[in-house]
C-alpha atoms as a PDB file:
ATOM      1  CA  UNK A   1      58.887  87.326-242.156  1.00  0.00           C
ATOM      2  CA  UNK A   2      57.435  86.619-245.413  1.00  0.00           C
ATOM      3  CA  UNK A   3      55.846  82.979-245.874  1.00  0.00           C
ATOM      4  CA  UNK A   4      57.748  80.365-247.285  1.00  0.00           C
ATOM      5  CA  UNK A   5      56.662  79.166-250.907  1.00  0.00           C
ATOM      6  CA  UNK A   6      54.336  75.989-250.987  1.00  0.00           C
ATOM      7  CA  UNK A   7      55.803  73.031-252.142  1.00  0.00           C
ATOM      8  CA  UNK A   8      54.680  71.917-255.293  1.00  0.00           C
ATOM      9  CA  UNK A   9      52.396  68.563-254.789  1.00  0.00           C
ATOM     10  CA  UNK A  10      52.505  65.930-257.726  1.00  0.00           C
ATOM     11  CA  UNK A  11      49.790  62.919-258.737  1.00  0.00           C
ATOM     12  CA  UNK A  12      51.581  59.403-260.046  1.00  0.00           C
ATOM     13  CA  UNK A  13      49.015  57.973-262.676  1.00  0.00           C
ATOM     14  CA  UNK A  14      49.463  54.622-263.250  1.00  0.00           C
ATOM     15  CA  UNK A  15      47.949  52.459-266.103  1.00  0.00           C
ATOM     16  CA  UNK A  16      47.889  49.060-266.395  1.00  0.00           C
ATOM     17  CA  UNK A  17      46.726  46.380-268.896  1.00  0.00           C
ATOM     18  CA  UNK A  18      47.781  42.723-268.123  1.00  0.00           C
ATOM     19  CA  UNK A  19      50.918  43.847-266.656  1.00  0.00           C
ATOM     20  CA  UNK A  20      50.377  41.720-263.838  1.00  0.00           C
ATOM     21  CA  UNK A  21      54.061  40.643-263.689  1.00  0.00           C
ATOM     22  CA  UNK A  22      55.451  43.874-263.823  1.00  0.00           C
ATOM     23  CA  UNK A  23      53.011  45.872-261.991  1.00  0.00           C
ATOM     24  CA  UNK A  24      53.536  45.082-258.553  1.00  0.00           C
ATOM     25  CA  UNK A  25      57.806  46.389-259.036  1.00  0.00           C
ATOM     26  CA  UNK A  26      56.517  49.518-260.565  1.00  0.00           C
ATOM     27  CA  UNK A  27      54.298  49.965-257.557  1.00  0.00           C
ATOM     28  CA  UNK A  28      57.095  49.328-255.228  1.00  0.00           C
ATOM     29  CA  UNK A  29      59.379  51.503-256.640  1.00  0.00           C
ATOM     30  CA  UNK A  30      57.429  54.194-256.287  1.00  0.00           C
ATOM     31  CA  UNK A  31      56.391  53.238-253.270  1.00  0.00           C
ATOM     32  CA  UNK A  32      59.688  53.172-251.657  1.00  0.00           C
ATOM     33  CA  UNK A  33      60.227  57.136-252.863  1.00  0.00           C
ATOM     34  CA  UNK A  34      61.724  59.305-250.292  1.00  0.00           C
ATOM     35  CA  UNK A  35      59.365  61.938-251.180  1.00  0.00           C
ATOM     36  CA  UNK A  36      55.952  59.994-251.711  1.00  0.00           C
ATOM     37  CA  UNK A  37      53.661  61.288-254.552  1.00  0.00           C
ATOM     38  CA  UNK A  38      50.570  63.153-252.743  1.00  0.00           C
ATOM     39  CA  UNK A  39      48.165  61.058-254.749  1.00  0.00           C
ATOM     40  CA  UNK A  40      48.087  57.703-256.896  1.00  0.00           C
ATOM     41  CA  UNK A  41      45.957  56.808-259.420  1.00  0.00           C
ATOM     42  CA  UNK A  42      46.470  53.350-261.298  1.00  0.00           C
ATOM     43  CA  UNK A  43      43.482  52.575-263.654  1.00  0.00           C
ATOM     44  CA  UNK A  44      43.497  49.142-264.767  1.00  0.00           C
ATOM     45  CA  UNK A  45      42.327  49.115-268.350  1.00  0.00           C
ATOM     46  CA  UNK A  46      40.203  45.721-268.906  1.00  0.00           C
ATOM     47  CA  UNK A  47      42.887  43.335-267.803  1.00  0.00           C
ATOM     48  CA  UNK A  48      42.459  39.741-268.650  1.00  0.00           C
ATOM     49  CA  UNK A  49      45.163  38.656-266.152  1.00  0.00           C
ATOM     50  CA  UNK A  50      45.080  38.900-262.218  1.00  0.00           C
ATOM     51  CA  UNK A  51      46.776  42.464-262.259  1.00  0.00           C
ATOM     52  CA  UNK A  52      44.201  43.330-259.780  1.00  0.00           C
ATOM     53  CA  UNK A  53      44.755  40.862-257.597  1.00  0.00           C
ATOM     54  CA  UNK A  54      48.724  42.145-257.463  1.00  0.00           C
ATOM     55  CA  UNK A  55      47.473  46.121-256.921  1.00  0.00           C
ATOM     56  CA  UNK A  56      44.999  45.331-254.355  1.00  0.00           C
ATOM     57  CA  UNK A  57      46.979  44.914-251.425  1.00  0.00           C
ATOM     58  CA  UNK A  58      49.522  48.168-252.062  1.00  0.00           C
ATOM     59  CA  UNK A  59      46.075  50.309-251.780  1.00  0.00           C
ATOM     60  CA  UNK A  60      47.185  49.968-248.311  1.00  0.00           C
ATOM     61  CA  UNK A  61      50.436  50.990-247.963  1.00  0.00           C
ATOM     62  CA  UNK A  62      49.413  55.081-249.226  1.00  0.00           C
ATOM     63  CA  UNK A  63      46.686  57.190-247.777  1.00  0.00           C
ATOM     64  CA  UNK A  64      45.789  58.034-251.440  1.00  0.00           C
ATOM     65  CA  UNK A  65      45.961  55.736-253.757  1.00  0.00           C
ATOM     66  CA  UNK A  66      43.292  54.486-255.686  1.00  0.00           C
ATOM     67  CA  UNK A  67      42.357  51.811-258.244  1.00  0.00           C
ATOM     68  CA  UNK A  68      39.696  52.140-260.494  1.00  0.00           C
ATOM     69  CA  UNK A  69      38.643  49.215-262.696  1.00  0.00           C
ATOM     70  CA  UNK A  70      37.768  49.691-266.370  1.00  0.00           C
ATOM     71  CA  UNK A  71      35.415  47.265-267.753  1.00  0.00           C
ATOM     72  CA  UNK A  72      36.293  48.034-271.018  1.00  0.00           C
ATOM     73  CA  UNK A  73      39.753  48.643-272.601  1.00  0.00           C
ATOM     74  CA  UNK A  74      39.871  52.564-273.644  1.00  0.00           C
ATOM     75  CA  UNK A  75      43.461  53.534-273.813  1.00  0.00           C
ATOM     76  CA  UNK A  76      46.688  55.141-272.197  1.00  0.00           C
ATOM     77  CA  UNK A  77      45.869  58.484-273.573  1.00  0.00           C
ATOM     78  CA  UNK A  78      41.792  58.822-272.833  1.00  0.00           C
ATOM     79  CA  UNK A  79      42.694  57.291-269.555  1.00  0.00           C
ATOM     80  CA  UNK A  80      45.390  60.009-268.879  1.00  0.00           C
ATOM     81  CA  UNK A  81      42.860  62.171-270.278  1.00  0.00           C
ATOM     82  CA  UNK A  82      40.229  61.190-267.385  1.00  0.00           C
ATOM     83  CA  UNK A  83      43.021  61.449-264.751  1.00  0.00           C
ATOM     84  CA  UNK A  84      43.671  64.935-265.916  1.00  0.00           C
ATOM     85  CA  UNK A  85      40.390  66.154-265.415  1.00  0.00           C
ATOM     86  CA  UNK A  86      40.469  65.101-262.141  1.00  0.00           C
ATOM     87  CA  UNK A  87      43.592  65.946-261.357  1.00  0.00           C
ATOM     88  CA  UNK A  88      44.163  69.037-258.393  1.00  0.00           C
ATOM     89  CA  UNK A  89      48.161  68.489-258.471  1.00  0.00           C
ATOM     90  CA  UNK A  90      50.966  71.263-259.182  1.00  0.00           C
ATOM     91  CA  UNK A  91      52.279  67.777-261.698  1.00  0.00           C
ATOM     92  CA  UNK A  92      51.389  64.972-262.924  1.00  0.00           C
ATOM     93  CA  UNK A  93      53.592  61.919-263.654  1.00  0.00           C
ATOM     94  CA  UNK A  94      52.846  59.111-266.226  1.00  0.00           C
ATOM     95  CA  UNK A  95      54.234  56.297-265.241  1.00  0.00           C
ATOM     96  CA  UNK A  96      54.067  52.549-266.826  1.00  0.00           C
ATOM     97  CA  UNK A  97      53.551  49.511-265.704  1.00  0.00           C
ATOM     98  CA  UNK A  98      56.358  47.640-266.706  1.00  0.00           C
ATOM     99  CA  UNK A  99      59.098  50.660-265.972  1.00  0.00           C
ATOM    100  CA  UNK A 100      60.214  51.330-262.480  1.00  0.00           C
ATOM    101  CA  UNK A 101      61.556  54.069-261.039  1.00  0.00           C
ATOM    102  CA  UNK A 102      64.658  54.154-259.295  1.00  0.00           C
ATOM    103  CA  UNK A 103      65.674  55.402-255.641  1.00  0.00           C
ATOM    104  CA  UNK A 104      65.681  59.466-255.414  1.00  0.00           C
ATOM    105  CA  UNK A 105      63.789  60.193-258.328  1.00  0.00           C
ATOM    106  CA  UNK A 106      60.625  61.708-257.766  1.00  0.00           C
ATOM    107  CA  UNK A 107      62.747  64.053-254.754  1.00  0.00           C
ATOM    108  CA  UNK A 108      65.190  65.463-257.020  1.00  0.00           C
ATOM    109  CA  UNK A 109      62.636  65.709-259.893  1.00  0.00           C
ATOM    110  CA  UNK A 110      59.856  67.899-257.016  1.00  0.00           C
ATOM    111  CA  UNK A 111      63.208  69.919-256.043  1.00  0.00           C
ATOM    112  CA  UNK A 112      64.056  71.330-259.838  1.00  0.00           C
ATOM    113  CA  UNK A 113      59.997  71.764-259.720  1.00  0.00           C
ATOM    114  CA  UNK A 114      60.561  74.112-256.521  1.00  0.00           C
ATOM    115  CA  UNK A 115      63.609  76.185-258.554  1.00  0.00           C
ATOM    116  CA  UNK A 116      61.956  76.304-261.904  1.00  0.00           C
ATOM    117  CA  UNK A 117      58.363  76.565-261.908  1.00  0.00           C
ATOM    118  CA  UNK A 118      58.923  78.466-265.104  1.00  0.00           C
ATOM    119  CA  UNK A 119      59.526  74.379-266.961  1.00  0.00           C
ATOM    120  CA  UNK A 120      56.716  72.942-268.382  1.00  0.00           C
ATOM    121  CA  UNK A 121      58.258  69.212-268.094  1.00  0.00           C
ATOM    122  CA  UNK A 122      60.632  67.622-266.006  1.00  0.00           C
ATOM    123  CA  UNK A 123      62.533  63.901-267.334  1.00  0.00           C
ATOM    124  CA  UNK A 124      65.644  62.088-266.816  1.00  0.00           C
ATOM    125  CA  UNK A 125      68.469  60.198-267.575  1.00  0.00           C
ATOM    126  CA  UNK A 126      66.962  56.753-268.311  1.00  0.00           C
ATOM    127  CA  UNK A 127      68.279  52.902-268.253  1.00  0.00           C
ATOM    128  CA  UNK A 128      67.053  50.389-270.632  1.00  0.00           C
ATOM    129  CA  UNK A 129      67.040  46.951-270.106  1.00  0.00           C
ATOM    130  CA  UNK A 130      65.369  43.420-271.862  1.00  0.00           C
ATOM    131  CA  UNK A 131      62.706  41.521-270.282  1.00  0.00           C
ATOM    132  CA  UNK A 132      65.059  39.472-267.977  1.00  0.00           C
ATOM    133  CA  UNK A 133      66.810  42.354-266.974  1.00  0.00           C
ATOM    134  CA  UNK A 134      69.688  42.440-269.370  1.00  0.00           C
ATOM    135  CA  UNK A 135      71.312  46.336-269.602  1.00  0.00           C
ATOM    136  CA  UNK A 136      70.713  47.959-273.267  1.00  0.00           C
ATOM    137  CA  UNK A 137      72.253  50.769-272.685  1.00  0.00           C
ATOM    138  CA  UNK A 138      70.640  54.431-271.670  1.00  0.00           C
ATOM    139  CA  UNK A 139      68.506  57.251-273.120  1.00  0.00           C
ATOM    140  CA  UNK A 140      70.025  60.653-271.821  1.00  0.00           C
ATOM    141  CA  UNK A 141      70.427  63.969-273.543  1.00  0.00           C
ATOM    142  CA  UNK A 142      74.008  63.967-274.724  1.00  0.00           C
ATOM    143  CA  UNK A 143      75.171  67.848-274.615  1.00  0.00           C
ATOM    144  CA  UNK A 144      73.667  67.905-271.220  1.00  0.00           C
ATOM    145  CA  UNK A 145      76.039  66.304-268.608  1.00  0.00           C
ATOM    146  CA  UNK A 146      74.748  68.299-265.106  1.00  0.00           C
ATOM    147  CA  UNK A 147      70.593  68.924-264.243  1.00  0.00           C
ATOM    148  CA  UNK A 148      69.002  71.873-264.592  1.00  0.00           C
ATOM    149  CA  UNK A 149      66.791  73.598-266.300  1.00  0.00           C
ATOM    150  CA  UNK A 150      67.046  74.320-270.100  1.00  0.00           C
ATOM    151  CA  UNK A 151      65.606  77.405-271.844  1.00  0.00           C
ATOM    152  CA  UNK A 152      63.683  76.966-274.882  1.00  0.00           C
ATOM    153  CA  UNK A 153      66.103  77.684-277.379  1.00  0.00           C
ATOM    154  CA  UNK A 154      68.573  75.008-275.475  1.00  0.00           C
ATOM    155  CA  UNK A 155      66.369  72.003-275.558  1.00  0.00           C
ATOM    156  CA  UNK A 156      65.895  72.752-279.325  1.00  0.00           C
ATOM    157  CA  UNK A 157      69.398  72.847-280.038  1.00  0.00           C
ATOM    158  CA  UNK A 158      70.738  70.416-277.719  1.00  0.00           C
ATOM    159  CA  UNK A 159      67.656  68.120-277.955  1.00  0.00           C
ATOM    160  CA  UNK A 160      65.727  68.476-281.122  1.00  0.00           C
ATOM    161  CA  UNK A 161      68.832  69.331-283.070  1.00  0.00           C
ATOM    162  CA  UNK A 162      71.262  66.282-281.847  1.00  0.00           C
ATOM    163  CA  UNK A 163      69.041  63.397-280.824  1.00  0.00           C
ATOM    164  CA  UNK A 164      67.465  60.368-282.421  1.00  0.00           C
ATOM    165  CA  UNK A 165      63.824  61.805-284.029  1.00  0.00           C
ATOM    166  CA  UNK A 166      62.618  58.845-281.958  1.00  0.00           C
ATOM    167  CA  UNK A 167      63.560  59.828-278.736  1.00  0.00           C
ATOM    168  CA  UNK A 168      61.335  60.511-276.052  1.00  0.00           C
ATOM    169  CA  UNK A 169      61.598  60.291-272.646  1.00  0.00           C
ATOM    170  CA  UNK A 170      57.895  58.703-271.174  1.00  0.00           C
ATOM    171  CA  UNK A 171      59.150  56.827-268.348  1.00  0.00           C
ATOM    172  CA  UNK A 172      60.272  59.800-266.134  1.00  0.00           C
ATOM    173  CA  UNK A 173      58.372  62.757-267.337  1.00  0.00           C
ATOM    174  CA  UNK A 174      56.975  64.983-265.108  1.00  0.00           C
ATOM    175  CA  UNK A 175      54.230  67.494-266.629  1.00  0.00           C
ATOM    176  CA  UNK A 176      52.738  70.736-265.363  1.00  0.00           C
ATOM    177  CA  UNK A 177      49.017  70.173-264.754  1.00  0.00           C
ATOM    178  CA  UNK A 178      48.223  73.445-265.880  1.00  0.00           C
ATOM    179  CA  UNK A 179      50.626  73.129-269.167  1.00  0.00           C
ATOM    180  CA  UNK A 180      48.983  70.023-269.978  1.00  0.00           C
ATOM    181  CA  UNK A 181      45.311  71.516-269.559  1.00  0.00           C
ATOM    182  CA  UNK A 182      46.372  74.573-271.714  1.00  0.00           C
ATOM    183  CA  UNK A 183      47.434  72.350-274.237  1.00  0.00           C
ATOM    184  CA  UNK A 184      44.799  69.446-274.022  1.00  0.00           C
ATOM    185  CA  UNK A 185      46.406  65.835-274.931  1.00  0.00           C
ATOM    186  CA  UNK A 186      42.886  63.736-276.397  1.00  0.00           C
ATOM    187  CA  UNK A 187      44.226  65.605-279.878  1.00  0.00           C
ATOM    188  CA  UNK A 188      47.083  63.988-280.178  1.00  0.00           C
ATOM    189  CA  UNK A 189      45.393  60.119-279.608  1.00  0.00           C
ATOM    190  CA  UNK A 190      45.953  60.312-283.497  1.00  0.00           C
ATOM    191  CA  UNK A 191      49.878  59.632-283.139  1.00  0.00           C
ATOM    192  CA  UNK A 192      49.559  56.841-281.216  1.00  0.00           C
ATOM    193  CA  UNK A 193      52.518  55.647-279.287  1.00  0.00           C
ATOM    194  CA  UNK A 194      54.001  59.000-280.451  1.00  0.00           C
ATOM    195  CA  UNK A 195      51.775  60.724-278.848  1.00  0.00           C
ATOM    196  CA  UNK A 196      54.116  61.589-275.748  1.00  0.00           C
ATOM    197  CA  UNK A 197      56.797  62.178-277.994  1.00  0.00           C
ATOM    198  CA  UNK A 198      55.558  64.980-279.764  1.00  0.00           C
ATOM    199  CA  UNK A 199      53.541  66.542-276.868  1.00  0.00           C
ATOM    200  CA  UNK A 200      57.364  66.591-274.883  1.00  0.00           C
ATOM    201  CA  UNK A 201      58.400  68.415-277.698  1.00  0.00           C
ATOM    202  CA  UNK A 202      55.741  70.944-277.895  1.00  0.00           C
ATOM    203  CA  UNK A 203      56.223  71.895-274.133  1.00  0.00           C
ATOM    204  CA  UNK A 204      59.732  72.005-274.245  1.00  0.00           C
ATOM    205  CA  UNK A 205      59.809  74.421-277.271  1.00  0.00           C
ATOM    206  CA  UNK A 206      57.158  76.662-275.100  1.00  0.00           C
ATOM    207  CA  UNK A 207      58.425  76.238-271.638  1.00  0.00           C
ATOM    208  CA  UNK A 208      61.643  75.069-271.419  1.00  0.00           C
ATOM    209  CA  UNK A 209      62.287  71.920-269.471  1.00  0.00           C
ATOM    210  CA  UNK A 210      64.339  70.513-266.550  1.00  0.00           C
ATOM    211  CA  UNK A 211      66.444  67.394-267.242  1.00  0.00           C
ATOM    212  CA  UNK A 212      67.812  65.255-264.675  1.00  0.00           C
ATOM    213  CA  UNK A 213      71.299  64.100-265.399  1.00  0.00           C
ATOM    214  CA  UNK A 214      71.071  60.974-262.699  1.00  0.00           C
ATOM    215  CA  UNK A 215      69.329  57.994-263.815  1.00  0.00           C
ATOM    216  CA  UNK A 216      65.767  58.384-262.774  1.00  0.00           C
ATOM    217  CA  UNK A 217      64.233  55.130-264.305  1.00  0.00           C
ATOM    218  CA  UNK A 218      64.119  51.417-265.867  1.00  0.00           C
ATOM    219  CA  UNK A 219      62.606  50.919-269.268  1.00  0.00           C
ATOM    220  CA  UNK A 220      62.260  48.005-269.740  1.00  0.00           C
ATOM    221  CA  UNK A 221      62.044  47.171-273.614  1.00  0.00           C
ATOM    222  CA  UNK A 222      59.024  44.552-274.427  1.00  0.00           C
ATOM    223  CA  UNK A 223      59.579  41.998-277.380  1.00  0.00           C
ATOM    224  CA  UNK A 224      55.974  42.921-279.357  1.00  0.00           C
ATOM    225  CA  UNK A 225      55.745  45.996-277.604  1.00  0.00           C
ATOM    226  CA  UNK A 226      53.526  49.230-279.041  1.00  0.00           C
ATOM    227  CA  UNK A 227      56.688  51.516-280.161  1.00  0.00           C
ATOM    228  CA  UNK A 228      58.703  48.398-281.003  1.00  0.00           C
ATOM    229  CA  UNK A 229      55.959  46.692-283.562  1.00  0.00           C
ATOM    230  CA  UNK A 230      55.477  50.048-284.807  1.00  0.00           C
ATOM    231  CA  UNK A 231      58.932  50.397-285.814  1.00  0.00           C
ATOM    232  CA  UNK A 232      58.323  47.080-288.073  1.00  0.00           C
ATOM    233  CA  UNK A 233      55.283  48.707-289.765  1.00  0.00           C
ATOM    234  CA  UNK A 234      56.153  51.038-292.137  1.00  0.00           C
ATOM    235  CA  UNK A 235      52.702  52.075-293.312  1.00  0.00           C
ATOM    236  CA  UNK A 236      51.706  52.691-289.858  1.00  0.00           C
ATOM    237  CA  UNK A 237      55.024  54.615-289.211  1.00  0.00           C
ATOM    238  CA  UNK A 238      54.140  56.791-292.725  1.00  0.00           C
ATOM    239  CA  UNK A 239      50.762  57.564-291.429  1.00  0.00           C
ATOM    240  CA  UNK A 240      52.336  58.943-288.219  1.00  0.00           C
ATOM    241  CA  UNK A 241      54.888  60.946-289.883  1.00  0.00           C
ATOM    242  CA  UNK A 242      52.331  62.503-291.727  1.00  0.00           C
ATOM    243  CA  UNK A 243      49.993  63.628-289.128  1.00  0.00           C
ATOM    244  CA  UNK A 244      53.199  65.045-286.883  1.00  0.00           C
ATOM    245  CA  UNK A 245      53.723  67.047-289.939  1.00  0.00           C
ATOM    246  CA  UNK A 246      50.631  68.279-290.143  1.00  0.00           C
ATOM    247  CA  UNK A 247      51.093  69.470-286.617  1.00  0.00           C
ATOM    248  CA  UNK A 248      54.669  70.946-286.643  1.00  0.00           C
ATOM    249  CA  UNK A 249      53.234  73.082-289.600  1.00  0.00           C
ATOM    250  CA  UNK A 250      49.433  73.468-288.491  1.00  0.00           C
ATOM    251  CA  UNK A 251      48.982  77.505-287.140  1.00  0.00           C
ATOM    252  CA  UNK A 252      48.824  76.565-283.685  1.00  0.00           C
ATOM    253  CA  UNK A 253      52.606  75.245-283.724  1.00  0.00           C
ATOM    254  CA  UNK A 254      54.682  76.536-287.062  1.00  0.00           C
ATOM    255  CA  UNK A 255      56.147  79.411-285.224  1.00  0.00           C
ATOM    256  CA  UNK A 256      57.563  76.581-282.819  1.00  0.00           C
ATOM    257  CA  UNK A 257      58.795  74.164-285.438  1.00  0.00           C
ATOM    258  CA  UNK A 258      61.385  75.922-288.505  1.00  0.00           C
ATOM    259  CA  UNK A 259      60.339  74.283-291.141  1.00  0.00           C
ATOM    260  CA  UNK A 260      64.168  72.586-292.357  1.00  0.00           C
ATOM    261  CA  UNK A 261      63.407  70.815-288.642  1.00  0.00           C
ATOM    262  CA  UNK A 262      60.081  69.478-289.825  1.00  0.00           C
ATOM    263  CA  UNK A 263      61.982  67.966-292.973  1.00  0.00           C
ATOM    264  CA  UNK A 264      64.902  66.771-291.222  1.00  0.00           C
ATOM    265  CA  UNK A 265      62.944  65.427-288.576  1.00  0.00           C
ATOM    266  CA  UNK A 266      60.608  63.373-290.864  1.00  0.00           C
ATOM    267  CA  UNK A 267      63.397  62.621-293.503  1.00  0.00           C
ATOM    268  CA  UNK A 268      65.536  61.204-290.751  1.00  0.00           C
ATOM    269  CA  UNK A 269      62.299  59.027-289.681  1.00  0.00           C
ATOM    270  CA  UNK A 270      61.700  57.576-293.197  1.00  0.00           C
ATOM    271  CA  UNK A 271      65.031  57.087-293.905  1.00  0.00           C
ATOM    272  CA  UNK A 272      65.771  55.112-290.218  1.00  0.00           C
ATOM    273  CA  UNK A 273      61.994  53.002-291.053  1.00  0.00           C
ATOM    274  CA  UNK A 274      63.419  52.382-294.104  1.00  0.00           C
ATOM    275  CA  UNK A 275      66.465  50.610-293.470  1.00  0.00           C
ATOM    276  CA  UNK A 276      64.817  48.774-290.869  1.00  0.00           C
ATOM    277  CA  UNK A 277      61.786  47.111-292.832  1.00  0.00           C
ATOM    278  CA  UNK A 278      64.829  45.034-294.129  1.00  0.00           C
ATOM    279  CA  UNK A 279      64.544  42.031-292.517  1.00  0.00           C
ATOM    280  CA  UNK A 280      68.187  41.156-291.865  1.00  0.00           C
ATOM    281  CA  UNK A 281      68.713  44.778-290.176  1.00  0.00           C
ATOM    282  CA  UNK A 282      65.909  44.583-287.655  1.00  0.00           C
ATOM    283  CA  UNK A 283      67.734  40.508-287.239  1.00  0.00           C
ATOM    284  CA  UNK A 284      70.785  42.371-286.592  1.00  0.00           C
ATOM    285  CA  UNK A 285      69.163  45.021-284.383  1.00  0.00           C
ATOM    286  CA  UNK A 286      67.224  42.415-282.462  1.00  0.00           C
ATOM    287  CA  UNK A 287      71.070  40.136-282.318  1.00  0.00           C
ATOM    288  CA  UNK A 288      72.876  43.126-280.884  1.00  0.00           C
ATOM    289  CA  UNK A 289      70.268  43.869-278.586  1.00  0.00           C
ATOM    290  CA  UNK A 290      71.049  40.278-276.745  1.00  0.00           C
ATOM    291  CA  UNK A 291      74.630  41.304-276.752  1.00  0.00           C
ATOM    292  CA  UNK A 292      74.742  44.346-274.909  1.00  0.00           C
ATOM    293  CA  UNK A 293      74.957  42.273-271.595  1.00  0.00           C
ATOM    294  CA  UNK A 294      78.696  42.547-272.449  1.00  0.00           C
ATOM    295  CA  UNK A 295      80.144  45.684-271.375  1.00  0.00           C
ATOM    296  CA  UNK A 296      82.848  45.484-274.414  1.00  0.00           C
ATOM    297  CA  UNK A 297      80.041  45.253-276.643  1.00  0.00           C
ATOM    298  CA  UNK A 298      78.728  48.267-275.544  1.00  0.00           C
ATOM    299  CA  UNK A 299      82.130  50.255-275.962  1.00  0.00           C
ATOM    300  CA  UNK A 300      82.287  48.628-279.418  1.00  0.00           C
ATOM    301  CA  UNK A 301      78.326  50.056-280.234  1.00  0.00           C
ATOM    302  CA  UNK A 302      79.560  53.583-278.746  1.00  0.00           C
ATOM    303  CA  UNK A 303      82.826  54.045-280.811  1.00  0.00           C
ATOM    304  CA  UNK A 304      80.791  52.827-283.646  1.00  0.00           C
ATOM    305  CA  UNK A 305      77.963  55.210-283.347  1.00  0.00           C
ATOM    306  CA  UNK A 306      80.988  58.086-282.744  1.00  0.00           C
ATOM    307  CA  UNK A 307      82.162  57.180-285.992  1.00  0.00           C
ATOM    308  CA  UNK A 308      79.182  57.374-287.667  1.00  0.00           C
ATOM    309  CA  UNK A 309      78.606  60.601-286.499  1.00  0.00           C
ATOM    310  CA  UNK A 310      81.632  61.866-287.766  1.00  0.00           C
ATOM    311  CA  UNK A 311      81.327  60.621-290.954  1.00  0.00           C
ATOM    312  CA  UNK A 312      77.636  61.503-291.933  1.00  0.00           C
ATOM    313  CA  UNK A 313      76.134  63.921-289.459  1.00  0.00           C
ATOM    314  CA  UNK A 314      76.743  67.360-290.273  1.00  0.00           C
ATOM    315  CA  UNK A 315      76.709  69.803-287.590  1.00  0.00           C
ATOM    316  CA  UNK A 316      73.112  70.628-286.917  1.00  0.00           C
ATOM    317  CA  UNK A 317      71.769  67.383-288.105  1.00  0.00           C
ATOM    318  CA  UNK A 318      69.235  65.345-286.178  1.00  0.00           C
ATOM    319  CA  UNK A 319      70.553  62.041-285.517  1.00  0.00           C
ATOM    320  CA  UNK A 320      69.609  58.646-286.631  1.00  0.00           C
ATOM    321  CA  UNK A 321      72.066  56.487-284.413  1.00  0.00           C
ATOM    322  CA  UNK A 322      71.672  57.265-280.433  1.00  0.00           C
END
């Protein structure tokens, strides 16, 4: 009888900087998995709060989890670096410490890892909500109603092709270890908060990816917040834009990126910062955002963005709206 295949093992890593109100609910959710991660990592990056004292006591509740301590502030993406190096996983998931997963995910996410090794990334379906818990609406793939895995050329028509040139999906993505090694990620520190953006990309355009159609997290969408101060900085924004072109057309990834998708994909960006440097648009972004507790709202927001589609998408074009 031949030997059944091994099941793939996955490490959570978990950083944290003065988080220490959120912390302890992203712990628990994953905590409370049905399929526990094999290992835990949370680094704590210089905290100035008592997030310490709130991670402390779940150390107890997994046979390996860790903590480790930085004395000095260094950064989501060195610290994910140093996890990597370390890591002796199948995957590794990013997680953050203000998300939370929800019930099921990390099971049905190690399952599609069992049926398609072949995918360089898994993420899902993922609910957004304000600070006191108020629903914003959801991040999901829009062509892609069932899970699965999606070939190459699918996730860059369906995905790269349809969806916002913002949209990334951080809070439930699963990476190979071995895809992320091959790739290395301490190159792209230069993009910043787009850094995970972009490297999603790159492995779904070499690997293909599984998607799960089920909601598999919370983001929960911080006033001040990295990608949402960004989004208010236009020079900053620029000097991103610039330095993802410079990848998308560098020898290493051209082949992967046609080059009308580099200049939608930028043009769409600019055009999007743009409109909201305006102060009255990112008022009425920031308005509507407190408004979306009201599920007519929402209808409202989708016919709208229907609408707009309609009107001044043409087929093939990335989107600016979703």
């Amino acid at each position: 009888m031949a030997a059944s295949p091994q099941k793939p093992t996955l490490t959570v890593f978990l950083p944290n900087r003065n988080h220490a109100a959120y912390v302890g609910r992203a712990l628990e959710a994953i905590l409370s998995q049905s399929r526990q991660p094999d290992e835990i990592v949370v680094v704590d990056d210089a905290s100035t709060d008592n997030s310490c004292e709130v991670i402390e006591p779940y150390l107890k509740r997994h046979p390996r989890m860790r903590l480790i301590r930085r004395e000095n502030c260094l950064g989501t993406i060195r610290n994910f670096e140093a996890v990597l190096a370390e890591c002796r996983t199948d995957y590794l998931y990013g997680a953050a410490a203000d998300d939370y997963v929800l019930e099921g995910f990390l099971e049905r996410a190690m399952a599609q890892a069992s049926a398609h090794p072949e995918a360089g990334m898994i993420f899902g379906k993922i609910n957004v909500q304000s600070v006191d818990g108020v629903p914003l609406g959801t991040s999901e793939v829009g062509r892609w109603k069932t899970s699965g895995f999606f070939s190459p050329e699918r996730y860059f028509e369906d995905f790269l092709e349809q969806e916002s040139p913002f949209r990334a999906f951080g809070s439930t993505a699963i990476y190979r270890t071995e895809v992320l090694r091959h790739l290395g990620i301490a190159r792209f520190g230069e993009l910043g908060h787009w850094y995970d953006g972009f490297l999603g990309r790159v492995i779904g355009l070499k690997y293909g990816v599984v998607y799960l159609a089920e909601p598999s997290a919370v983001w929960t969408v911080q006033p001040g917040g990295m990608s949402q101060s960004v989004m208010t900085d236009p020079a900053r924004c620029e000097e991103i834009i610039l330095k993802t072109e410079a990848f998308m057309r560098s020898a290493e990834f051209h082949d992967l990126f046609p080059q009308s998708h580099v200049e939608k994909w930028a043009s769409t960006y600019r055009r999007v910062i743009r409109w909201y440097s305006f102060p009255f648009v990112a008022k009425a972004f920031a308005v509507s955002r407190s408004w979306m507790r009201y599920a007519w709202f929402r209808k409202m927001m989708g016919a709208a963005e229907h609408v707009l589609r309609l009107c001044f998408m043409k087929p093939g074009k990335t989107g600016a709206y979703s």
